[in-house]
C-alpha atoms as a PDB file:
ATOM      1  CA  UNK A   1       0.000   0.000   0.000  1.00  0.00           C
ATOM      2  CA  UNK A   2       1.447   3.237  -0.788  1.00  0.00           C
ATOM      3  CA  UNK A   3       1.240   6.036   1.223  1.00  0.00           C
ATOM      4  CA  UNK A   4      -0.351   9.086  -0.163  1.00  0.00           C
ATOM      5  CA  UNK A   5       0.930  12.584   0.248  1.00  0.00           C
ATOM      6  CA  UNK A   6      -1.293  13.693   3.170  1.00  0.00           C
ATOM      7  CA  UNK A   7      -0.138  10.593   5.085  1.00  0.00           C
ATOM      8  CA  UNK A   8       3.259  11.661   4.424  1.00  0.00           C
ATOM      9  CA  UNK A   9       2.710  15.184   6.300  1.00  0.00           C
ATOM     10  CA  UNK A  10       0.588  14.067   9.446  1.00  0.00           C
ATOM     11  CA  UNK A  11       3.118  11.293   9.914  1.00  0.00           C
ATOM     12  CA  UNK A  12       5.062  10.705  13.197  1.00  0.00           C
ATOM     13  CA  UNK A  13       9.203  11.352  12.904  1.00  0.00           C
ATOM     14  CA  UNK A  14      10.768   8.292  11.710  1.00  0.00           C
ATOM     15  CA  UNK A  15      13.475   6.800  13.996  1.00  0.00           C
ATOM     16  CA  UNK A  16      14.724   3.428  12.874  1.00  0.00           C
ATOM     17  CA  UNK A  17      13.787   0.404  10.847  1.00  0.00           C
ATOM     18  CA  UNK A  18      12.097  -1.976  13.214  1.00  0.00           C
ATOM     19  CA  UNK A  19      13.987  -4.894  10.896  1.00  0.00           C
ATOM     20  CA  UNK A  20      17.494  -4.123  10.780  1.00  0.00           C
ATOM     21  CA  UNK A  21      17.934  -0.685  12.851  1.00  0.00           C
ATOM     22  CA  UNK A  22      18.810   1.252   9.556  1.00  0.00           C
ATOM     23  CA  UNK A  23      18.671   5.371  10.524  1.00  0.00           C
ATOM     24  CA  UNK A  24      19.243   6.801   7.177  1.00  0.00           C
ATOM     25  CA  UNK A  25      16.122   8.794   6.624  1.00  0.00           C
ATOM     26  CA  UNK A  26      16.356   8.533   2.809  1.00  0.00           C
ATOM     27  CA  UNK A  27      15.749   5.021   2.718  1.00  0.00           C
ATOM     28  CA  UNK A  28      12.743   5.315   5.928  1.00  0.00           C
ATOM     29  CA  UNK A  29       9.264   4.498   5.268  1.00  0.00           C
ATOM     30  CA  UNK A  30       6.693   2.889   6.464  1.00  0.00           C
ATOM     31  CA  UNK A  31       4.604  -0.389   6.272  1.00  0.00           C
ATOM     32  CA  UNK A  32       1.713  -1.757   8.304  1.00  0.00           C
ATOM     33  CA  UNK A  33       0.796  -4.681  10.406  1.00  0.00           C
ATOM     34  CA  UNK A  34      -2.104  -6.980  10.305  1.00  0.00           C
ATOM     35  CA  UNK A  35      -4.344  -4.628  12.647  1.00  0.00           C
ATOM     36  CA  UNK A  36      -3.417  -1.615  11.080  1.00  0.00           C
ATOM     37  CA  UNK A  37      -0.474   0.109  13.009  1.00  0.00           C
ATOM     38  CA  UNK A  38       2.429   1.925  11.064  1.00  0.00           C
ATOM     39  CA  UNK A  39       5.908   0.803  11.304  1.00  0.00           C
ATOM     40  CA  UNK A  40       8.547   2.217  10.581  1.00  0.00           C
ATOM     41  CA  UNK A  41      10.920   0.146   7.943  1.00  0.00           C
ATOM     42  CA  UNK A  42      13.964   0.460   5.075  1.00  0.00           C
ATOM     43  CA  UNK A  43      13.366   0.515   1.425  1.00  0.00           C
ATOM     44  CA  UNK A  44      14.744  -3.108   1.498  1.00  0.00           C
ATOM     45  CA  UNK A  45      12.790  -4.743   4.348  1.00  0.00           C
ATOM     46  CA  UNK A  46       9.223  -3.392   3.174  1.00  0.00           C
ATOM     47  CA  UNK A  47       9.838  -4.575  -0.160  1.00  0.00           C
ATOM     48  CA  UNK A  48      10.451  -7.971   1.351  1.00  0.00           C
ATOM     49  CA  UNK A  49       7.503  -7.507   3.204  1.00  0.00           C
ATOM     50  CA  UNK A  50       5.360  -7.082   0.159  1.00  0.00           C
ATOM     51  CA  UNK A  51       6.394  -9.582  -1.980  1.00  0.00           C
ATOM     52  CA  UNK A  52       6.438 -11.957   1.335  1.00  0.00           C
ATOM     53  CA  UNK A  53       2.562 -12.029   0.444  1.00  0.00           C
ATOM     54  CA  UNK A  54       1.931 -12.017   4.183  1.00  0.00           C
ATOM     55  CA  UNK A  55       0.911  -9.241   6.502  1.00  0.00           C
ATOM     56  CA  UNK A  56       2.693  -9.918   9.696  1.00  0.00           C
ATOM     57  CA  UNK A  57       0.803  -9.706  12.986  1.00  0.00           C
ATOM     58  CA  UNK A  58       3.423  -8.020  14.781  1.00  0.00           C
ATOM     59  CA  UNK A  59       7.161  -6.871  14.676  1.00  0.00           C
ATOM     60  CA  UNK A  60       8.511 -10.249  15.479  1.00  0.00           C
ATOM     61  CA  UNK A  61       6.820 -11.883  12.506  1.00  0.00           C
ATOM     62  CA  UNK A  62       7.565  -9.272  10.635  1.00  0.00           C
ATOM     63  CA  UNK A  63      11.344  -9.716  11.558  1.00  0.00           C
ATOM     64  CA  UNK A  64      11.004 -13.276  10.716  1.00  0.00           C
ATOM     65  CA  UNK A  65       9.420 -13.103   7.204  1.00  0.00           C
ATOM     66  CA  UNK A  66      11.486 -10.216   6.239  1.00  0.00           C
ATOM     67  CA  UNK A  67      14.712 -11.500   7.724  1.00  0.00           C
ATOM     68  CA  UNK A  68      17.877 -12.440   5.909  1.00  0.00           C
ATOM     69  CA  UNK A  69      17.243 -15.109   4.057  1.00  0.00           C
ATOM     70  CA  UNK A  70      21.105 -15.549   3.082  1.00  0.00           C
ATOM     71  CA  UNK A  71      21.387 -16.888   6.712  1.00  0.00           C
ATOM     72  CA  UNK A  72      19.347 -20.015   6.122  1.00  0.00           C
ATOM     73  CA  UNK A  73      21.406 -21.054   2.603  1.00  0.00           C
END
């Protein structure tokens, strides 16, 4: 889902990918869980997320379907 440009303005500061702890606000956005609440992710982990096909429930699932998948190889 992309966000549209009023959700862009009345949105909270970004701090920190909830994946992988990237800062660097150019590459900040945003995806959301299950119930609805907006999290804050890099360009790389809510891509993942989106092609995952899933909506995760909660951080921790999102950490696990958008983890590194080179790990597991």
């Amino acid at each position: 889902m992309r966000m549209g440009n009023r959700d862009r303005r009345t949105a909270p500061e970004v701090g920190a990918c909830v994946v992988c702890g990237s800062t660097d606000a150019r590459v900040l956005s945003f995806t959301r869980l299950l119930q609805g609440e907006r999290v804050t992710v890099c360009g790389s982990h809510k891509t993942a997320h989106h092609r995952s096909e899933m909506i995760a429930r909660s951080i921790e699932e999102l950490r696990a379907i958008t983890g590194d998948r080179r790990k597991s190889a």
